[in-house]
Protein backbone atom coordinates (compact mmCIF):
# COMPACT_ATOMS: atom_id res chain seq x y z
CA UNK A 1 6.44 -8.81 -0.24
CA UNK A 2 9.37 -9.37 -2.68
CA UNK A 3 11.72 -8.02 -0.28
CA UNK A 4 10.43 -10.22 2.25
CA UNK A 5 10.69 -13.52 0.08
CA UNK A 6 14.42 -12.86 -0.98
CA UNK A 7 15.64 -11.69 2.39
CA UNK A 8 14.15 -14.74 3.79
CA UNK A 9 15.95 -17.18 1.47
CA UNK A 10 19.00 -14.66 1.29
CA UNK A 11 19.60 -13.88 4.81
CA UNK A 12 17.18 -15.40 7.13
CA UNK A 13 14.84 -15.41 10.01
CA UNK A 14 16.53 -12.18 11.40
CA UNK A 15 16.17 -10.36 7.93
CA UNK A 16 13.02 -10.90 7.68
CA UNK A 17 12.14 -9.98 11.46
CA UNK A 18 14.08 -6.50 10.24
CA UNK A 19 12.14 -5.52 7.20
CA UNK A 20 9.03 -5.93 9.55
CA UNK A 21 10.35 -3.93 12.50
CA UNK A 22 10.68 -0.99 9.63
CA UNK A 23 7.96 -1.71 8.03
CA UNK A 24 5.30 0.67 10.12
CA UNK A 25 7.36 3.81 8.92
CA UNK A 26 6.66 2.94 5.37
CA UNK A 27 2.76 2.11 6.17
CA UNK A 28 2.15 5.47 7.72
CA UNK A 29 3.42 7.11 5.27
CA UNK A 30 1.79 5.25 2.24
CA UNK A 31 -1.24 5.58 4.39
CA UNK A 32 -1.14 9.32 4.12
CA UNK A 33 0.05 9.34 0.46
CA UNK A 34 -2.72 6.69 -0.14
CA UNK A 35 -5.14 9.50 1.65
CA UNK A 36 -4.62 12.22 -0.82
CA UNK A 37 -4.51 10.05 -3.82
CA UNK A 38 -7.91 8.24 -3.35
CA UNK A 39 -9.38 10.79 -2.35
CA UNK A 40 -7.83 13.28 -5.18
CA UNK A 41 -8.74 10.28 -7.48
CA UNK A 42 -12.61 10.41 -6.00
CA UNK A 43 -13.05 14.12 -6.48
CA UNK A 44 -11.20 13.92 -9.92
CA UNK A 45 -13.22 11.07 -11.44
CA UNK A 46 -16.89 13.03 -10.47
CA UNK A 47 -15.12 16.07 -11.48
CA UNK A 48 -14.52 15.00 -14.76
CA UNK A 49 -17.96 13.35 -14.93
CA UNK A 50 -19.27 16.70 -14.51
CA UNK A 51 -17.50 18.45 -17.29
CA UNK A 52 -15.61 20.58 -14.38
CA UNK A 53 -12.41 20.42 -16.04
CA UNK A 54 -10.67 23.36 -14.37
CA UNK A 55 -11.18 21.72 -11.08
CA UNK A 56 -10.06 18.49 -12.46
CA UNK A 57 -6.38 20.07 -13.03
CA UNK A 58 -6.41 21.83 -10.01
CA UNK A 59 -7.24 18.64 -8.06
CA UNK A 60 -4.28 16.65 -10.11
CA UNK A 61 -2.08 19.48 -9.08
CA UNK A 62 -2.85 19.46 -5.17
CA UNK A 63 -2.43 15.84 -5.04
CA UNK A 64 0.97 15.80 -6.70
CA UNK A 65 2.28 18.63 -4.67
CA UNK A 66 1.10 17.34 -1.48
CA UNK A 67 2.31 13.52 -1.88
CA UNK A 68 5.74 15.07 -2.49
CA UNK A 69 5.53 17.51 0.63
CA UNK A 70 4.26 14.27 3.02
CA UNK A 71 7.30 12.05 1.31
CA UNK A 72 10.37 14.59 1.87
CA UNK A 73 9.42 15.02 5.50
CA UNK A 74 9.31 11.51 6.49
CA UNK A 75 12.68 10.82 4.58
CA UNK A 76 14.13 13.34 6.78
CA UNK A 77 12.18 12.58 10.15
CA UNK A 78 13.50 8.75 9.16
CA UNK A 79 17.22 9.70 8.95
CA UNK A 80 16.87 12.06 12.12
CA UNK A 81 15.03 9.55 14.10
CA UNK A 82 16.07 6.14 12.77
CA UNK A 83 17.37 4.22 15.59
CA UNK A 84 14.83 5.55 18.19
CA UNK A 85 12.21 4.77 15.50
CA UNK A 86 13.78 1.03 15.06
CA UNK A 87 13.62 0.53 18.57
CA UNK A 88 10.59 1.80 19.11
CA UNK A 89 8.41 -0.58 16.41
CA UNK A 90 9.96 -3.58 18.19
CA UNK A 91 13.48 -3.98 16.60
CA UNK A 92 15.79 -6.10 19.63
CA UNK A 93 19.10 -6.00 19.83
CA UNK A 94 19.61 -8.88 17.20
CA UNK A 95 17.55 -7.54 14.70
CA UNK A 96 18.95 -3.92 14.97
CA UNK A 97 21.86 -4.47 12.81
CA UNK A 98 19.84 -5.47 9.97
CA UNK A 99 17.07 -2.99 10.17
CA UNK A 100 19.32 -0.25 10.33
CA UNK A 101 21.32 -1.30 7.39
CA UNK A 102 17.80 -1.76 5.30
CA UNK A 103 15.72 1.28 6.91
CA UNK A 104 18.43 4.26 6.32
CA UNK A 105 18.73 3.65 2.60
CA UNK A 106 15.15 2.54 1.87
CA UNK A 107 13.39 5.75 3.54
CA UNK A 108 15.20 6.89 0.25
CA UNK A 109 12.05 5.91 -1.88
CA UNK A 110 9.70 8.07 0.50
CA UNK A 111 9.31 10.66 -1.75
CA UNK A 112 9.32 8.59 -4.67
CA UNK A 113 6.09 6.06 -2.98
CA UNK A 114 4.12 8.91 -2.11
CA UNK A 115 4.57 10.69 -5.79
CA UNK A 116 3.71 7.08 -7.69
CA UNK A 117 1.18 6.73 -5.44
CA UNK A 118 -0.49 10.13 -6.19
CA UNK A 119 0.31 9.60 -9.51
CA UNK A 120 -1.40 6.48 -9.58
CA UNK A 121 -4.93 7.27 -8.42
CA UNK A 122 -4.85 10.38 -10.82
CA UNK A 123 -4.04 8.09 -13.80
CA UNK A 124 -6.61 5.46 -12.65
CA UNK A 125 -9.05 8.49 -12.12
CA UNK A 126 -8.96 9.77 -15.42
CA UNK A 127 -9.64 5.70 -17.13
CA UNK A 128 -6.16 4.91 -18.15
CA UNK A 129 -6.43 1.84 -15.92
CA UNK A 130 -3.74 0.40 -17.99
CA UNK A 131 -1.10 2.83 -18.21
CA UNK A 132 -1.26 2.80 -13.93
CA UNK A 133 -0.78 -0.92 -14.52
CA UNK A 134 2.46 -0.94 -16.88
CA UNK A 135 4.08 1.06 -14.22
CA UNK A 136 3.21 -1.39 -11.71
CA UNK A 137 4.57 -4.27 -13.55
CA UNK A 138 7.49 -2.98 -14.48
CA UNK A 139 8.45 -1.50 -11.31
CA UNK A 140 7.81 -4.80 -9.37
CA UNK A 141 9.38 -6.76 -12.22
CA UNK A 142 12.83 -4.18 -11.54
CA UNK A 143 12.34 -5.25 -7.93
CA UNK A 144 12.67 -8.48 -8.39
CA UNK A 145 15.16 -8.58 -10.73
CA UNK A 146 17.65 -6.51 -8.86
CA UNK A 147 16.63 -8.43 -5.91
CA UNK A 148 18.28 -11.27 -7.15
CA UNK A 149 21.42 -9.64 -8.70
CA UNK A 150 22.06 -7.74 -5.05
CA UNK A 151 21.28 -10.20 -2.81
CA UNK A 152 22.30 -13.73 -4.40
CA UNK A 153 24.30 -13.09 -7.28
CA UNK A 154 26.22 -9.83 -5.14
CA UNK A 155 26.12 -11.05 -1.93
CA UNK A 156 24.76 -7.65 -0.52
CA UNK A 157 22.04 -9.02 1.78
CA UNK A 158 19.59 -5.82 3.06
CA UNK A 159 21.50 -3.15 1.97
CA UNK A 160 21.02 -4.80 -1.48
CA UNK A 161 17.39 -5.40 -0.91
CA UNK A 162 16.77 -1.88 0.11
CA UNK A 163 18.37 -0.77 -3.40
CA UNK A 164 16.32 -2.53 -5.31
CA UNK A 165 13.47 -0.92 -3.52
CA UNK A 166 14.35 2.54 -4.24
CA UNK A 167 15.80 1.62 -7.78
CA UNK A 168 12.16 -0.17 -8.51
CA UNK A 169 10.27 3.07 -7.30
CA UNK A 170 12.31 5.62 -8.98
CA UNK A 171 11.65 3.68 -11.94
CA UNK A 172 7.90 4.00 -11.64
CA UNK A 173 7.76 7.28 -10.73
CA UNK A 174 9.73 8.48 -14.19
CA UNK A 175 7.27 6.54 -15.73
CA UNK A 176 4.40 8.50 -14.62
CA UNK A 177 6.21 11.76 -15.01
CA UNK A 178 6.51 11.33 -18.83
CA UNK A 179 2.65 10.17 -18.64
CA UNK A 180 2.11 13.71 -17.42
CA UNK A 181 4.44 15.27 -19.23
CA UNK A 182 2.45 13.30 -22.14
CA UNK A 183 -1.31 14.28 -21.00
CA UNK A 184 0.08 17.67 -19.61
CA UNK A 185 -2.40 19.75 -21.95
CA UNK A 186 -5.11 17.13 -22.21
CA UNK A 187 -5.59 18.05 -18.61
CA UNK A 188 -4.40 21.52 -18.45
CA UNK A 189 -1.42 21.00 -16.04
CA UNK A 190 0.81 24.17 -15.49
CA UNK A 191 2.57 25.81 -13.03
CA UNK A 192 -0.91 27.66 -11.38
CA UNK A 193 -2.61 24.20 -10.86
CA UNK A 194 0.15 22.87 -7.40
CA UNK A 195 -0.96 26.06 -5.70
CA UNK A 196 -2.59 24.62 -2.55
CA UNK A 197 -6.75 25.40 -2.90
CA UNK A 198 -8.42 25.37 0.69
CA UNK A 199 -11.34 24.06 -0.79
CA UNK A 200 -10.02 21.39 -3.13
CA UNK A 201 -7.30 20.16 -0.23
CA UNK A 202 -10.30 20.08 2.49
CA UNK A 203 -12.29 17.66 -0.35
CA UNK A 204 -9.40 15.15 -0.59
CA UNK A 205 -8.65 14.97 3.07
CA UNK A 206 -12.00 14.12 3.82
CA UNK A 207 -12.84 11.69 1.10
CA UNK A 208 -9.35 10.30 1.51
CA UNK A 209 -9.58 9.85 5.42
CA UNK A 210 -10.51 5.76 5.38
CA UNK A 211 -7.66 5.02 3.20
CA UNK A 212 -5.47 6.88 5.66
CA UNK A 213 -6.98 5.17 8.41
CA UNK A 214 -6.51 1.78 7.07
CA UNK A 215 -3.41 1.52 6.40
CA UNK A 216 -2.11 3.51 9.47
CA UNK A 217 -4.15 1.95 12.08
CA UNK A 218 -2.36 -1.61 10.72
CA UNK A 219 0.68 0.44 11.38
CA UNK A 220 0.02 1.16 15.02
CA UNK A 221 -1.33 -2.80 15.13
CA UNK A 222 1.98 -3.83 14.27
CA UNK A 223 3.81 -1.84 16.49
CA UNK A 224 1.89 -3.21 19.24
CA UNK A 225 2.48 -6.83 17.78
CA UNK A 226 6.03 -6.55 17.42
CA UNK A 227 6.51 -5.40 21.00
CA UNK A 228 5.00 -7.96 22.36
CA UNK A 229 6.10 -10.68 20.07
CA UNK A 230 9.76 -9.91 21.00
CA UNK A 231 8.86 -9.53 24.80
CA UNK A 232 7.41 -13.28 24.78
CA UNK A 233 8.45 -15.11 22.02
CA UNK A 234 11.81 -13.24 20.95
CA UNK A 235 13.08 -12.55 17.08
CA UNK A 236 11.85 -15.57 15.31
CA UNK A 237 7.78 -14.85 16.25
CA UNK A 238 8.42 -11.53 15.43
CA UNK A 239 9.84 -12.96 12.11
CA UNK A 240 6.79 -15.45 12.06
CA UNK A 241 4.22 -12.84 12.16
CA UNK A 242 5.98 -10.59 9.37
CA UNK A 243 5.67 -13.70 7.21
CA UNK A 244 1.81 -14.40 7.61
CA UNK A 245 1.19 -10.19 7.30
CA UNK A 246 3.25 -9.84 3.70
CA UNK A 247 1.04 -13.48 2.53
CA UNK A 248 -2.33 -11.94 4.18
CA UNK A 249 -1.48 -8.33 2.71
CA UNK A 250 -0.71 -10.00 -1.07
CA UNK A 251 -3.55 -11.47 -1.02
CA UNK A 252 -5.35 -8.16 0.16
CA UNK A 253 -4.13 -6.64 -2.75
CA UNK A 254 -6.43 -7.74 -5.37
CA UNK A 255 -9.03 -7.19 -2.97
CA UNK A 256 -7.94 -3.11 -3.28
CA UNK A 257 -7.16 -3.75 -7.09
CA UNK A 258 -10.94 -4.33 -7.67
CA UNK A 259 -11.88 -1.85 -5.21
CA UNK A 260 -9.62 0.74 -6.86
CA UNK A 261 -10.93 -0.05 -10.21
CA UNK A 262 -14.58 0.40 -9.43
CA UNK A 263 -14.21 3.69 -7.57
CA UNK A 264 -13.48 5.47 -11.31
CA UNK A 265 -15.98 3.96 -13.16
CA UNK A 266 -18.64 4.51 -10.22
CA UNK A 267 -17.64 8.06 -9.66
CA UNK A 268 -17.68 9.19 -13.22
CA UNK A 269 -21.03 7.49 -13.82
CA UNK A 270 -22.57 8.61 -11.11
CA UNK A 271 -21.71 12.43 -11.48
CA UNK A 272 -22.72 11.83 -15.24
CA UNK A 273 -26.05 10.44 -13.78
CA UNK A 274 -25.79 7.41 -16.01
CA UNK A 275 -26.83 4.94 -12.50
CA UNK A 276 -27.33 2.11 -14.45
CA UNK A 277 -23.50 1.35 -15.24
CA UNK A 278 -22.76 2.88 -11.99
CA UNK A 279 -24.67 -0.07 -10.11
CA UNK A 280 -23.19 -2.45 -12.63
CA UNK A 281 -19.81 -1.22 -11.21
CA UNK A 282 -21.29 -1.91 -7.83
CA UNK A 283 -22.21 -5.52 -8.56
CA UNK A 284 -19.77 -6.34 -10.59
CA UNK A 285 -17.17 -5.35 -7.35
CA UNK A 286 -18.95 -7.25 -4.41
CA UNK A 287 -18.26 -10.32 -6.64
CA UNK A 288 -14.71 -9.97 -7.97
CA UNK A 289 -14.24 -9.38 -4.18
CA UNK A 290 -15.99 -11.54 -2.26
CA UNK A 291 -15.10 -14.25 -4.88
CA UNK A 292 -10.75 -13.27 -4.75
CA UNK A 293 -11.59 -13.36 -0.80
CA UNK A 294 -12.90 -16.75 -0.74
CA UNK A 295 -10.36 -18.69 -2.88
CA UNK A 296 -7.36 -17.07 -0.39
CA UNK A 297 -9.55 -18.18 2.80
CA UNK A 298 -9.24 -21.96 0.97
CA UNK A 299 -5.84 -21.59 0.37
CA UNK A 300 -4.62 -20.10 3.61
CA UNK A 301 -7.00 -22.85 5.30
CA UNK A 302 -6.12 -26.04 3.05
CA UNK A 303 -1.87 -24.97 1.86
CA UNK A 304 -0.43 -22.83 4.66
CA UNK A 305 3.19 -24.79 4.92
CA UNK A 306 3.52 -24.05 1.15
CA UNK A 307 3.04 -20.19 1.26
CA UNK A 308 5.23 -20.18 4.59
CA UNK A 309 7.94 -22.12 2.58
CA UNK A 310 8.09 -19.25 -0.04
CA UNK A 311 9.47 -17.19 2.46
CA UNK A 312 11.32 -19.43 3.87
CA UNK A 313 13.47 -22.78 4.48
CA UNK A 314 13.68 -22.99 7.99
CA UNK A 315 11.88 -26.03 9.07
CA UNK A 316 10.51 -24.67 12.93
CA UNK A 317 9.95 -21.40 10.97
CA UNK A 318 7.77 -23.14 9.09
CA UNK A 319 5.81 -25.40 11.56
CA UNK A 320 5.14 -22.38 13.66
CA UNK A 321 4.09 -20.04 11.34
CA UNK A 322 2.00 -22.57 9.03
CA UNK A 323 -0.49 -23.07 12.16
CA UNK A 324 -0.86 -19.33 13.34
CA UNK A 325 -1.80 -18.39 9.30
CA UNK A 326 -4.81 -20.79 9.80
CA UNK A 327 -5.86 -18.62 13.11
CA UNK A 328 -5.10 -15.65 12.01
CA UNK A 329 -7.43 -16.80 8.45
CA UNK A 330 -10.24 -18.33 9.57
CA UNK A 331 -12.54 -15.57 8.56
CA UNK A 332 -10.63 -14.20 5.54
CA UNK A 333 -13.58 -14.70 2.97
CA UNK A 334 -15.47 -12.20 4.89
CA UNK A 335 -12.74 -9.54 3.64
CA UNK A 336 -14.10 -8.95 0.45
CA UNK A 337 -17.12 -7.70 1.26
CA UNK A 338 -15.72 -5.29 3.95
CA UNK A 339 -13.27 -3.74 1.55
CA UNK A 340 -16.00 -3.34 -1.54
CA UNK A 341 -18.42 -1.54 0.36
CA UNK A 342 -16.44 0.74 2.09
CA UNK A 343 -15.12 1.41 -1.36
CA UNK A 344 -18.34 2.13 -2.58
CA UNK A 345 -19.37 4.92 -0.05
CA UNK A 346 -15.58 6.60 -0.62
CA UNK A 347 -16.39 6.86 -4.48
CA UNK A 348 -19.89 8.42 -3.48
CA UNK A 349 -17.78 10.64 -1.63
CA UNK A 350 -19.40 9.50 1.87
CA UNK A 351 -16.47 9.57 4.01
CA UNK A 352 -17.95 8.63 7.23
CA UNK A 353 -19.66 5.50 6.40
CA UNK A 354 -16.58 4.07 4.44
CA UNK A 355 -14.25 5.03 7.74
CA UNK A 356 -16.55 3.09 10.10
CA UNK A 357 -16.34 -0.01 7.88
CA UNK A 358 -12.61 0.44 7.83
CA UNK A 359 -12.20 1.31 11.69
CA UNK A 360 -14.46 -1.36 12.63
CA UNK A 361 -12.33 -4.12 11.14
CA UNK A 362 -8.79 -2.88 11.50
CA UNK A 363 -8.94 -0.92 14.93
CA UNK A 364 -11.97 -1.20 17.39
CA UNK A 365 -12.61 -5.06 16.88
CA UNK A 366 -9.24 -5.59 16.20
């Protein structure tokens, strides 16, 4: 989203129709990083609820070794594959030049995502909500800075961008590495607990699968989009569409936020039998969500030229964009809801019911 916002004033219509032409790489493979840590972060938090503490450290352990496994091999794949890849997720001829100068330093922070976004869930999981958020504040605060200095005050345009992408992740993942290195015998952490465990690696996958599937099914979506945007309606729809997704998927985020905050509390409670705050976790969710859902739908509905206009000055830009963001809105309150309950049967450790919700919105209606 920052990225998207400074390119936009920075460089322009084409920049920003480049950082969404790369941007299914970096969904995937959040998605699967995102797959292992919620589900590591489900079987931690009951785990823990339980009193099973040596499973806890083993499950800490598998997630951490595995986000790092799924980030190194996409960083290579991407600097193997790059310009097939590019051209593939829609990139033209116009906006080649400026995807390949962004994608081939940011697939840099691959290994760096997936690890801060194992990290994450662990930290979450084990109720240090906000140590998990000081990381996440201070990396997006270093991304915007450098932002700034790189692409306005430097002059650097996407290479710059891309820097102070992997400059703002490396930055949060040393921050959780000296929360480890801090909580290392709280939890038990040593050298035994990254050996890979059938069992424990099975659990994760499983529970994990919806937040895979979320993610990467919007991946394939905007493959598809892209494609056809550029086939008939060129670089600047493409550019269009990439403005309304980063607006929709900010506004998503709180929806996850509340949705990642329950999980903990509702799986810890739950394997600690204590159901009464567990369903007060429950409640408490379907409102925060529903309610965060609702107020975007009223913005997107009532204020679209003004959220276009953050990403942009270009006046058509603009006028096209602001009227597809109403379409594309209209039933945005119903969100909430979708995202909280599916959230619910993940933390129960119910995979299949939380990957129907999640398939039914993002890939069979869709």
């Amino acid at each position: 989203v920052v990225d998207t916002i400074f390119i936009g004033k920075g460089v322009g219509a084409y920049g920003i129709a480049a950082v969404f032409t790369v941007l299914p790489l970096t969904i995937f493979v959040f998605a699967l990083a995102s797959m292992v840590g919620a589900g590591g972060a489900s079987l931690l938090s009951r785990s823990l609820g339980a009193g099973k503490s040596e499973k806890a450290s083993h499950t800490i352990g598998n997630v951490l070794c595995l986000c790092l496994v799924i980030g190194i091999t996409f960083m290579i794949l991407g600097y193997l594959f790059g310009d097939s890849l590019i051209r593939f997720f829609g990139g033209g001829e116009k906006i080649l030049p400026y995807a390949r100068e962004y994608f081939y330093l940011v697939i840099l922070e691959f290994p760096l995502m997936c690890f801060s976004v194992g990290a994450e869930n662990i930290i979450r999981a084990m109720g240090k909500a906000k140590t998990a958020m000081v990381a996440m504040i201070v990396s997006s605060m270093v991304n915007v800075v450098l932002d700034w200095i790189f692409i306005f005050e430097l002059g650097m345009g996407m290479y710059g961008a891309a820097l102070a992408t992997v400059i703002a992740q490396l930055s949060m993942a040393v921050y959780f590495m000296f929360c480890f290195l801090k909580y290392r015998k709280v939890l038990g952490i040593g050298f035994s607990v990254f050996l890979p465990l059938p069992g424990i690696m099975k659990e994760i996958m499983i529970v994990g699968l919806p937040n895979f599937i979320r993610p990467a099914s919007g991946s394939i979506v905007v493959v598809i989009i892209n494609n056809t945007l550029t086939f008939f309606g060129g670089e600047i729809a493409v550019a269009s569409y990439g403005i309304i997704n980063r607006a929709v998927m900010f506004s998503v985020m709180p929806l996850f936020g509340i949705a990642q905050g329950m999980q903990p509390a509702l799986g810890f409670n739950y394997g600690a039998q204590r159901y009464d705050r567990a369903l007060q976790a429950i409640k408490l969710s379907l409102f925060g969500s529903t309610l965060f859902s609702t107020l975007a739908f009223v913005l997107f509905i009532m204020f679209p030229a003004p959220i276009v206009s953050v990403f942009t000055s270009e006046t058509a830009l603009i006028a096209q964009t602001a009227l597809s963001m109403r379409l594309m809105t209209a039933a945005f309150f119903m969100v909430g809801l979708n995202v909280a309950v599916s959230a619910f049967f993940q933390a129960m450790g119910h995979a299949g019911p939380s990957l129907f919700l999640t398939l039914s919105r993002q890939v069979i209606f869709l």
